[in-house]
PDB file of N, CA and C in Angstrom:
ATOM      1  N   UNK A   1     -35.518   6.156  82.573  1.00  0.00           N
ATOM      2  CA  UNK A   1     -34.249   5.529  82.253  1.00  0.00           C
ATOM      3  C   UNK A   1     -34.513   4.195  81.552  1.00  0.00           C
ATOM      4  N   UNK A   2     -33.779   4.146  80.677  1.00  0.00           N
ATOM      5  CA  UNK A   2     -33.972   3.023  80.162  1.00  0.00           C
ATOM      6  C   UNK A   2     -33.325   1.529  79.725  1.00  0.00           C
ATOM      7  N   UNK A   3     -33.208   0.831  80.182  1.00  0.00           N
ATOM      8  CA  UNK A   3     -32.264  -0.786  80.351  1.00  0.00           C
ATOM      9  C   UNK A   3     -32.109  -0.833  78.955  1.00  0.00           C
ATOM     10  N   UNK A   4     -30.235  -0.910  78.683  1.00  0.00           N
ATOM     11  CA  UNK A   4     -29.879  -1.641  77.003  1.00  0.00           C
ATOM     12  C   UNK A   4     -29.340  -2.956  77.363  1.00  0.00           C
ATOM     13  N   UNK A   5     -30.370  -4.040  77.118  1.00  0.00           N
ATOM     14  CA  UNK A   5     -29.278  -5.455  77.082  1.00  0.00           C
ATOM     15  C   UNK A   5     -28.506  -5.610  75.822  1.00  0.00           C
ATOM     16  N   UNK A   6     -27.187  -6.064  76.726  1.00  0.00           N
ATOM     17  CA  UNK A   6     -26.560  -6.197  75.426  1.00  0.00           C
ATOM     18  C   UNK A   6     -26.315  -7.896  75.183  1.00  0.00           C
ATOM     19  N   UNK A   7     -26.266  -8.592  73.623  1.00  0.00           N
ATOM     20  CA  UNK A   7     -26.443  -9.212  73.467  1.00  0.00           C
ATOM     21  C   UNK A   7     -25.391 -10.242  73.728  1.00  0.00           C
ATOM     22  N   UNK A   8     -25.560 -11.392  74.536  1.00  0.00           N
ATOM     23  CA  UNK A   8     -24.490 -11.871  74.738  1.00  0.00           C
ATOM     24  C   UNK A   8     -23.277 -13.123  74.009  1.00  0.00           C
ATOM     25  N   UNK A   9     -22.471 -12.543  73.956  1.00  0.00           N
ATOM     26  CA  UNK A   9     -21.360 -13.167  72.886  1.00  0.00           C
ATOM     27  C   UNK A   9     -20.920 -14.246  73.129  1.00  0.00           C
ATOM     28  N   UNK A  10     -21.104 -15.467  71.929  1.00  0.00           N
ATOM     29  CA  UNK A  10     -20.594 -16.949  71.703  1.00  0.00           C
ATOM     30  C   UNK A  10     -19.545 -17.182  70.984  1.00  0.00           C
ATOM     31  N   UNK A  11     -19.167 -18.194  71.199  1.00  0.00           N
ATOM     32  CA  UNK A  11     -17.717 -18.791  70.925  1.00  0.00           C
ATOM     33  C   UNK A  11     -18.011 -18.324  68.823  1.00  0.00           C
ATOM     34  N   UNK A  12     -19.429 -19.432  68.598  1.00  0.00           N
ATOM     35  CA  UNK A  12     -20.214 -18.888  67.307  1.00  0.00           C
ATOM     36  C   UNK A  12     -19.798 -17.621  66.543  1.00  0.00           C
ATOM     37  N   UNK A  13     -19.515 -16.752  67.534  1.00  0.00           N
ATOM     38  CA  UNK A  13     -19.896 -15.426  66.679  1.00  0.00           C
ATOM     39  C   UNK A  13     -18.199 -14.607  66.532  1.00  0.00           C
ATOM     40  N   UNK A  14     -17.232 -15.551  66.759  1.00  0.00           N
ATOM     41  CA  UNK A  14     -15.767 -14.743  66.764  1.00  0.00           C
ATOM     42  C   UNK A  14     -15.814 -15.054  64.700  1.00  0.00           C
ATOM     43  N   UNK A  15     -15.132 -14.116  64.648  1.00  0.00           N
ATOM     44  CA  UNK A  15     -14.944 -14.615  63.256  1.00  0.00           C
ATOM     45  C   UNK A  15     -12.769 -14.816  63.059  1.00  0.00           C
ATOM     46  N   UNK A  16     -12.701 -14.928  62.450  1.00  0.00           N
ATOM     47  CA  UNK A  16     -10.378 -15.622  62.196  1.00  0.00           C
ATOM     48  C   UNK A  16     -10.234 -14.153  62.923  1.00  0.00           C
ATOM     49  N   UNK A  17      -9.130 -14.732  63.618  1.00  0.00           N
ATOM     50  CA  UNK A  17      -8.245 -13.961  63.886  1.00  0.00           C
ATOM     51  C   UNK A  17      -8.990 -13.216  65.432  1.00  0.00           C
ATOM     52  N   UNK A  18     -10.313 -13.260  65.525  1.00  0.00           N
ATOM     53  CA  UNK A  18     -11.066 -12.750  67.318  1.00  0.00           C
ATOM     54  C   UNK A  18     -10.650 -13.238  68.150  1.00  0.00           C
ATOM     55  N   UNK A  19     -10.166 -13.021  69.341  1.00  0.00           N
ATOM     56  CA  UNK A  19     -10.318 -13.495  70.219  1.00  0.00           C
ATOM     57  C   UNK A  19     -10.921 -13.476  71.279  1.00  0.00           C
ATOM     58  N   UNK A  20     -11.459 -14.160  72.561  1.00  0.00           N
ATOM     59  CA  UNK A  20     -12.205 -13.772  73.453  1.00  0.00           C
ATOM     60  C   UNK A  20     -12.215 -14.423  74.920  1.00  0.00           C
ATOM     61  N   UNK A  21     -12.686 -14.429  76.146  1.00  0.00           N
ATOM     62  CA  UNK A  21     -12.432 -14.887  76.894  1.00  0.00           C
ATOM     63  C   UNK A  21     -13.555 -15.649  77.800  1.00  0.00           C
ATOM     64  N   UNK A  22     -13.508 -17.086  77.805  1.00  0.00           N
ATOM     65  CA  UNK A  22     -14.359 -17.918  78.250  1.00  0.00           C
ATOM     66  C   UNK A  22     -15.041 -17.513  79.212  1.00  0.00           C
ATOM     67  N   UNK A  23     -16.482 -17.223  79.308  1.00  0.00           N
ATOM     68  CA  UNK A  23     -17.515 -16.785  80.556  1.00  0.00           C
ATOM     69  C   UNK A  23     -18.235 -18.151  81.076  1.00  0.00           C
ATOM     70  N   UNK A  24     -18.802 -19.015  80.529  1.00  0.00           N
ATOM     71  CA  UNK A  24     -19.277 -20.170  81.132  1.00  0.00           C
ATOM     72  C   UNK A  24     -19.036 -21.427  80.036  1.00  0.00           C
ATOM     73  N   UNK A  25     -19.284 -22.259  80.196  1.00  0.00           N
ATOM     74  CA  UNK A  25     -19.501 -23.546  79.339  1.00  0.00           C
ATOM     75  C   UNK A  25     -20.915 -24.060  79.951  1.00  0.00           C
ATOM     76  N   UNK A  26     -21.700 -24.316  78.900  1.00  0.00           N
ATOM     77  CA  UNK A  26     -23.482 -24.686  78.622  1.00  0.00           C
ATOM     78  C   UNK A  26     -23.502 -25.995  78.319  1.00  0.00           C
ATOM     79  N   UNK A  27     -22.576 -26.966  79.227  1.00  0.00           N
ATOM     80  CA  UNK A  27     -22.817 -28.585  78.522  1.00  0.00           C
ATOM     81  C   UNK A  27     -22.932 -29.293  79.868  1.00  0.00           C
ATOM     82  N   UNK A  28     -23.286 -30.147  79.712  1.00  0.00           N
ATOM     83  CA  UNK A  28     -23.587 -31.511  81.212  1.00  0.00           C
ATOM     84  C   UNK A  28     -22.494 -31.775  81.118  1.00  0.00           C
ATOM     85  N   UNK A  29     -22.289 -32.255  82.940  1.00  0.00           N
ATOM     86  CA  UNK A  29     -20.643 -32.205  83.607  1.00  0.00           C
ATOM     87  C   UNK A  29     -20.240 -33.017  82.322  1.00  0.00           C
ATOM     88  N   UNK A  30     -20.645 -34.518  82.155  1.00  0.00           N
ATOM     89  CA  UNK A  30     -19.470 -35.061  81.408  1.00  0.00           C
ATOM     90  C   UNK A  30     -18.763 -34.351  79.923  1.00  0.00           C
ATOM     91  N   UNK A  31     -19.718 -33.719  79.501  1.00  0.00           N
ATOM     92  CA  UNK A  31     -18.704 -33.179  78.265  1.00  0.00           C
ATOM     93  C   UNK A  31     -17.936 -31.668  79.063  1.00  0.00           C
ATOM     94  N   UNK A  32     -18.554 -31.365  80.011  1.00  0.00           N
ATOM     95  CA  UNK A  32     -17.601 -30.349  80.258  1.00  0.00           C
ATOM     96  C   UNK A  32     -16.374 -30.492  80.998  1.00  0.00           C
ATOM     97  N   UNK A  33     -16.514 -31.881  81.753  1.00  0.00           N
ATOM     98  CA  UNK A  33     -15.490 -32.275  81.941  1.00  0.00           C
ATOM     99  C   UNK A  33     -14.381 -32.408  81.123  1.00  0.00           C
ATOM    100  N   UNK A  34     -14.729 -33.326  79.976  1.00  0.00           N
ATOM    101  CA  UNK A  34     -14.255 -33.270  78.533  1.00  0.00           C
ATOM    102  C   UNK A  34     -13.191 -32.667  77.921  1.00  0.00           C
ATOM    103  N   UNK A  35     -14.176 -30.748  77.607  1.00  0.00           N
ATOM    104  CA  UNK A  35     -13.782 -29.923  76.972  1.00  0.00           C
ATOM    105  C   UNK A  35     -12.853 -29.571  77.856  1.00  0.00           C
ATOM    106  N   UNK A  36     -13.124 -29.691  79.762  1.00  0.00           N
ATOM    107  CA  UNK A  36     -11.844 -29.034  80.551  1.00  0.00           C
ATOM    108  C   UNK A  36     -10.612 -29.725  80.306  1.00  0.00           C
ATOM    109  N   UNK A  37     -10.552 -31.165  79.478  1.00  0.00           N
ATOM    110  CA  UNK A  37      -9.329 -31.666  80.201  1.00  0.00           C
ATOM    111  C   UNK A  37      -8.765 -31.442  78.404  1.00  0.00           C
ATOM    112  N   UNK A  38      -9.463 -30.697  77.646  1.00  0.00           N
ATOM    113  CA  UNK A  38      -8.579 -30.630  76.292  1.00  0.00           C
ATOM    114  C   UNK A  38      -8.544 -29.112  76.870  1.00  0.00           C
ATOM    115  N   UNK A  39      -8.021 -28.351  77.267  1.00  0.00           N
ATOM    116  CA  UNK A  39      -7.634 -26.968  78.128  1.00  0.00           C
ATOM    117  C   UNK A  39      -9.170 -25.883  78.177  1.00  0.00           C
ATOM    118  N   UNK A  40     -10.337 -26.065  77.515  1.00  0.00           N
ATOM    119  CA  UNK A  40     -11.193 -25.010  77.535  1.00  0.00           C
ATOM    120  C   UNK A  40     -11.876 -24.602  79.133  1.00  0.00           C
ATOM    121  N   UNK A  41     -11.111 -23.843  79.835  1.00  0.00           N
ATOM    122  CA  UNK A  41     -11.530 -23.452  81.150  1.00  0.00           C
ATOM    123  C   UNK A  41     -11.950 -21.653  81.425  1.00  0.00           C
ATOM    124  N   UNK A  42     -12.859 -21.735  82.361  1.00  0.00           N
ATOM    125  CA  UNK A  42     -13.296 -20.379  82.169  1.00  0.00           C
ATOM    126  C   UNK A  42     -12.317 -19.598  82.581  1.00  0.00           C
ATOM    127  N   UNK A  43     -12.111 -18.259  82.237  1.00  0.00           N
ATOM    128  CA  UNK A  43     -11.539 -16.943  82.345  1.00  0.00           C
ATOM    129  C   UNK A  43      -9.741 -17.929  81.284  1.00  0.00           C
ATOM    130  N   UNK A  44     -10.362 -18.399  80.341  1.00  0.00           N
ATOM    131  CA  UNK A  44      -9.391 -18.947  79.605  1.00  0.00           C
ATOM    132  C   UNK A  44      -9.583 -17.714  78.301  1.00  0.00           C
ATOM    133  N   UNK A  45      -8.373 -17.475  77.299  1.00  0.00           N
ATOM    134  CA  UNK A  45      -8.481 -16.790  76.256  1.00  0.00           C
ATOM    135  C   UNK A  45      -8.930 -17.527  74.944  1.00  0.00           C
ATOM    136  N   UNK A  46      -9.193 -17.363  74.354  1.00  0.00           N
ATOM    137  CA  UNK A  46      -9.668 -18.294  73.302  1.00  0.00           C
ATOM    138  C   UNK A  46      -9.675 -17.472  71.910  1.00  0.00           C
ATOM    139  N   UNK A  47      -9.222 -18.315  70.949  1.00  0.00           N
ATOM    140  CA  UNK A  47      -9.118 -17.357  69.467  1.00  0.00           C
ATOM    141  C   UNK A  47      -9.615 -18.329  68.216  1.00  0.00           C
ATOM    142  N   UNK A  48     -10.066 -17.685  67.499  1.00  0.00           N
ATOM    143  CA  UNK A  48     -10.869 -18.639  66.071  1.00  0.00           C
ATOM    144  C   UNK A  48     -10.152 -18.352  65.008  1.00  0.00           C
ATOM    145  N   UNK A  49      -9.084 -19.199  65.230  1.00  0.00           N
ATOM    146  CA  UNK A  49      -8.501 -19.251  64.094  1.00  0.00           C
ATOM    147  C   UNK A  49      -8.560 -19.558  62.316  1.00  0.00           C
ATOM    148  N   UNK A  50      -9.857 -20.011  62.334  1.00  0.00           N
ATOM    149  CA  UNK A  50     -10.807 -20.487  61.334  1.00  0.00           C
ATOM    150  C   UNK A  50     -12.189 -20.875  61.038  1.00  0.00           C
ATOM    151  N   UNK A  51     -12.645 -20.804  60.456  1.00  0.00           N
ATOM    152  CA  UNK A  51     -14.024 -21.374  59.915  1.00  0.00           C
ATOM    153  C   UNK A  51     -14.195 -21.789  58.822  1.00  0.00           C
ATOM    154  N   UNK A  52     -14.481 -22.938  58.744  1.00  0.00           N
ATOM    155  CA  UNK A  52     -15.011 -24.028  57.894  1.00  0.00           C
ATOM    156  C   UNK A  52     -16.657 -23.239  57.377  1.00  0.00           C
ATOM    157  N   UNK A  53     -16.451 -23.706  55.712  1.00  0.00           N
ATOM    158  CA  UNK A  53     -17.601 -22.824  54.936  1.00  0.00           C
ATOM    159  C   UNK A  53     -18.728 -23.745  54.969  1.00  0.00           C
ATOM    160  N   UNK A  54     -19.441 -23.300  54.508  1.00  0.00           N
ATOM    161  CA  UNK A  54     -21.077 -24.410  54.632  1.00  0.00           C
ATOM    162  C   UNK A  54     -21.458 -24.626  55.984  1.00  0.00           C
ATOM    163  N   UNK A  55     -20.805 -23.715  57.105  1.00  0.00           N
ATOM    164  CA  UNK A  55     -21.284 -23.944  58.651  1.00  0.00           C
ATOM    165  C   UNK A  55     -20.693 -25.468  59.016  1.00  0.00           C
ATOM    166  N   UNK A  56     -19.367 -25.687  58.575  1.00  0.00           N
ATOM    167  CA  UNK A  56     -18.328 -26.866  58.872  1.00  0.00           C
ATOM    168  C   UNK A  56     -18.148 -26.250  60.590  1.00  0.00           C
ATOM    169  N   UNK A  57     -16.948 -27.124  61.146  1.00  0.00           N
ATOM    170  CA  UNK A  57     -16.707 -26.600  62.192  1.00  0.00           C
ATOM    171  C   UNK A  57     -15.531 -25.681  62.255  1.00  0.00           C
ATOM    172  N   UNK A  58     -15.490 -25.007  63.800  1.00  0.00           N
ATOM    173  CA  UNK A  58     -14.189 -23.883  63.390  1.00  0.00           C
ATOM    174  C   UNK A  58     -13.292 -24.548  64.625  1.00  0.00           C
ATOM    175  N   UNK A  59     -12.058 -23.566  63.961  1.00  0.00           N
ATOM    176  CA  UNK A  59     -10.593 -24.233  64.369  1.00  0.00           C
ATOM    177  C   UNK A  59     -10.505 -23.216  65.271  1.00  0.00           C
ATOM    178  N   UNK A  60      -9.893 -23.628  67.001  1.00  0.00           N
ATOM    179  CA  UNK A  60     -10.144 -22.704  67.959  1.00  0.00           C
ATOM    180  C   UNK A  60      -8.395 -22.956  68.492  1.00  0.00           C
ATOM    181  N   UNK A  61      -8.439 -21.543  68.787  1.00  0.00           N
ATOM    182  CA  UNK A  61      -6.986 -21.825  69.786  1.00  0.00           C
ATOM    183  C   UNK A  61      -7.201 -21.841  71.443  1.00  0.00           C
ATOM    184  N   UNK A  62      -6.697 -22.404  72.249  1.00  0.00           N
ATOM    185  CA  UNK A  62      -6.640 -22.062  73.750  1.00  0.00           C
ATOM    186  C   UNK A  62      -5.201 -22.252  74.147  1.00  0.00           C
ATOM    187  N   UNK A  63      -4.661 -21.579  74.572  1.00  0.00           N
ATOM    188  CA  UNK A  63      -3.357 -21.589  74.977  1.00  0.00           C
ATOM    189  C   UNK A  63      -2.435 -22.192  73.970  1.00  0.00           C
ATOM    190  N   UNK A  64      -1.561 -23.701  73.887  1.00  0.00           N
ATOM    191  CA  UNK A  64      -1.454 -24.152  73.244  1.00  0.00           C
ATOM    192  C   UNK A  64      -1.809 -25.256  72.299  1.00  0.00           C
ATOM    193  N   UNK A  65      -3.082 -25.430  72.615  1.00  0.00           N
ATOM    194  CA  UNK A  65      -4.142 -25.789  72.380  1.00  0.00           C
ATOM    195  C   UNK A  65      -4.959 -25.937  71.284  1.00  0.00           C
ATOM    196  N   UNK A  66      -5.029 -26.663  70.237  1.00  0.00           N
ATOM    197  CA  UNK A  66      -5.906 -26.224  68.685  1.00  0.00           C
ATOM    198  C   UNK A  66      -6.751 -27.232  68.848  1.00  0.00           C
ATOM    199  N   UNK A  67      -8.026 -27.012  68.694  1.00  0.00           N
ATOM    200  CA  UNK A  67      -9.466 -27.777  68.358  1.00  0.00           C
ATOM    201  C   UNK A  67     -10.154 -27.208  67.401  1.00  0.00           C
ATOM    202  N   UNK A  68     -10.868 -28.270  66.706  1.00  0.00           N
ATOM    203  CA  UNK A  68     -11.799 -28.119  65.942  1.00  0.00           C
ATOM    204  C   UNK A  68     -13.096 -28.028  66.581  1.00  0.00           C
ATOM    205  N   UNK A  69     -14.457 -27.362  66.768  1.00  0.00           N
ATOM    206  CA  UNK A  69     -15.877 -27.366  67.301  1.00  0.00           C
ATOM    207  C   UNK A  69     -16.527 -27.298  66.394  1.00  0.00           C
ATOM    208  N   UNK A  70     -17.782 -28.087  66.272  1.00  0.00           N
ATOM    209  CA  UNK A  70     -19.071 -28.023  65.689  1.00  0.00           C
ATOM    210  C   UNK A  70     -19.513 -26.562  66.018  1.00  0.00           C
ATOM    211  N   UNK A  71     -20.333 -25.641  65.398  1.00  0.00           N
ATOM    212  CA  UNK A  71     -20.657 -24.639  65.320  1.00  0.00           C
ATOM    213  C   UNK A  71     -21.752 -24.953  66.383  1.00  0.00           C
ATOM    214  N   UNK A  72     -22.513 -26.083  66.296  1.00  0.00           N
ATOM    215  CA  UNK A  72     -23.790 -25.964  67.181  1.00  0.00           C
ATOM    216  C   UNK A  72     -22.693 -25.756  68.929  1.00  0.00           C
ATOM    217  N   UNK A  73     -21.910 -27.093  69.293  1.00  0.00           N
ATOM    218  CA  UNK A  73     -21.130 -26.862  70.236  1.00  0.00           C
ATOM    219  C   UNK A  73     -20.536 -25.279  71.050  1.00  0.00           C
ATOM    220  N   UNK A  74     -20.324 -24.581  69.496  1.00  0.00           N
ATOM    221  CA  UNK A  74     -19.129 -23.194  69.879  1.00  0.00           C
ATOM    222  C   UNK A  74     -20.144 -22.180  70.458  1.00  0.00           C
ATOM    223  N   UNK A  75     -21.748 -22.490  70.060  1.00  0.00           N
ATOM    224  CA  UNK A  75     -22.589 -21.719  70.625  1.00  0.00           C
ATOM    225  C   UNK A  75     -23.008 -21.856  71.652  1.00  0.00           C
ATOM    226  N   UNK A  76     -22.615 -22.960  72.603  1.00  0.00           N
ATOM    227  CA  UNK A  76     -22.554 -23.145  74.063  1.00  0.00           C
ATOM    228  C   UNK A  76     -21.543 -22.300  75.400  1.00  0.00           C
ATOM    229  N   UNK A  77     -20.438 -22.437  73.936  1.00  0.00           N
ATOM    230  CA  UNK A  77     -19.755 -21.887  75.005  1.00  0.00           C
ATOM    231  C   UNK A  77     -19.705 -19.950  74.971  1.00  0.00           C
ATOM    232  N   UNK A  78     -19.978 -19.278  76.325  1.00  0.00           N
ATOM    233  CA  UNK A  78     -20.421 -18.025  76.217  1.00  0.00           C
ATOM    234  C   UNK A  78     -18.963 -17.271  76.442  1.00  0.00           C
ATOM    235  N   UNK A  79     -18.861 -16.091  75.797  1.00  0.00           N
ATOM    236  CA  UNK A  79     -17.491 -15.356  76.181  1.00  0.00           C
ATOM    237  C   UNK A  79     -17.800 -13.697  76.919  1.00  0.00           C
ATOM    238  N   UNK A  80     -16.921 -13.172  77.513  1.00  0.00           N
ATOM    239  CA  UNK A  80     -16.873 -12.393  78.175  1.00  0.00           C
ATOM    240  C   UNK A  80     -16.989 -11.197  77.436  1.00  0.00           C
TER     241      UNK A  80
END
């Protein structure tokens, strides 16, 4: 028998219009504190409403919620 890992999905990898649902946040308490109190909380929905070209940052929805993230940042946060 043989084990398939499957690869696990970042905020990074939604492209417009994906959405997905927050599995952990990968930052030291204080920025995750941070990101919690602008709404990004786990088993939260989350959608990428955009991306900025040249690896700019992308425009994220959470509830009612719109942020912009650094791409390095969006790859912290892991989705379900």
């Amino acid at each position: 028998m043989q084990l398939v890992h499957e690869k696990q999905l970042h905020l990074n990898d939604l492209q417009p219009g994906e959405t997905g649902v927050i599995d952990c946040l990968y930052f030291d308490e204080d920025y995750k504190r941070r990101l919690c109190g602008m709404g990004l909380h786990c088993d939260d929905s989350i959608t990428c409403v955009r991306r900025a070209s040249w690896g700019g940052p992308m425009h994220i929805k959470v509830g009612t919620t719109e942020l912009f993230l650094r791409l390095k940042e969006a790859s912290l946060i892991c989705l379900k």
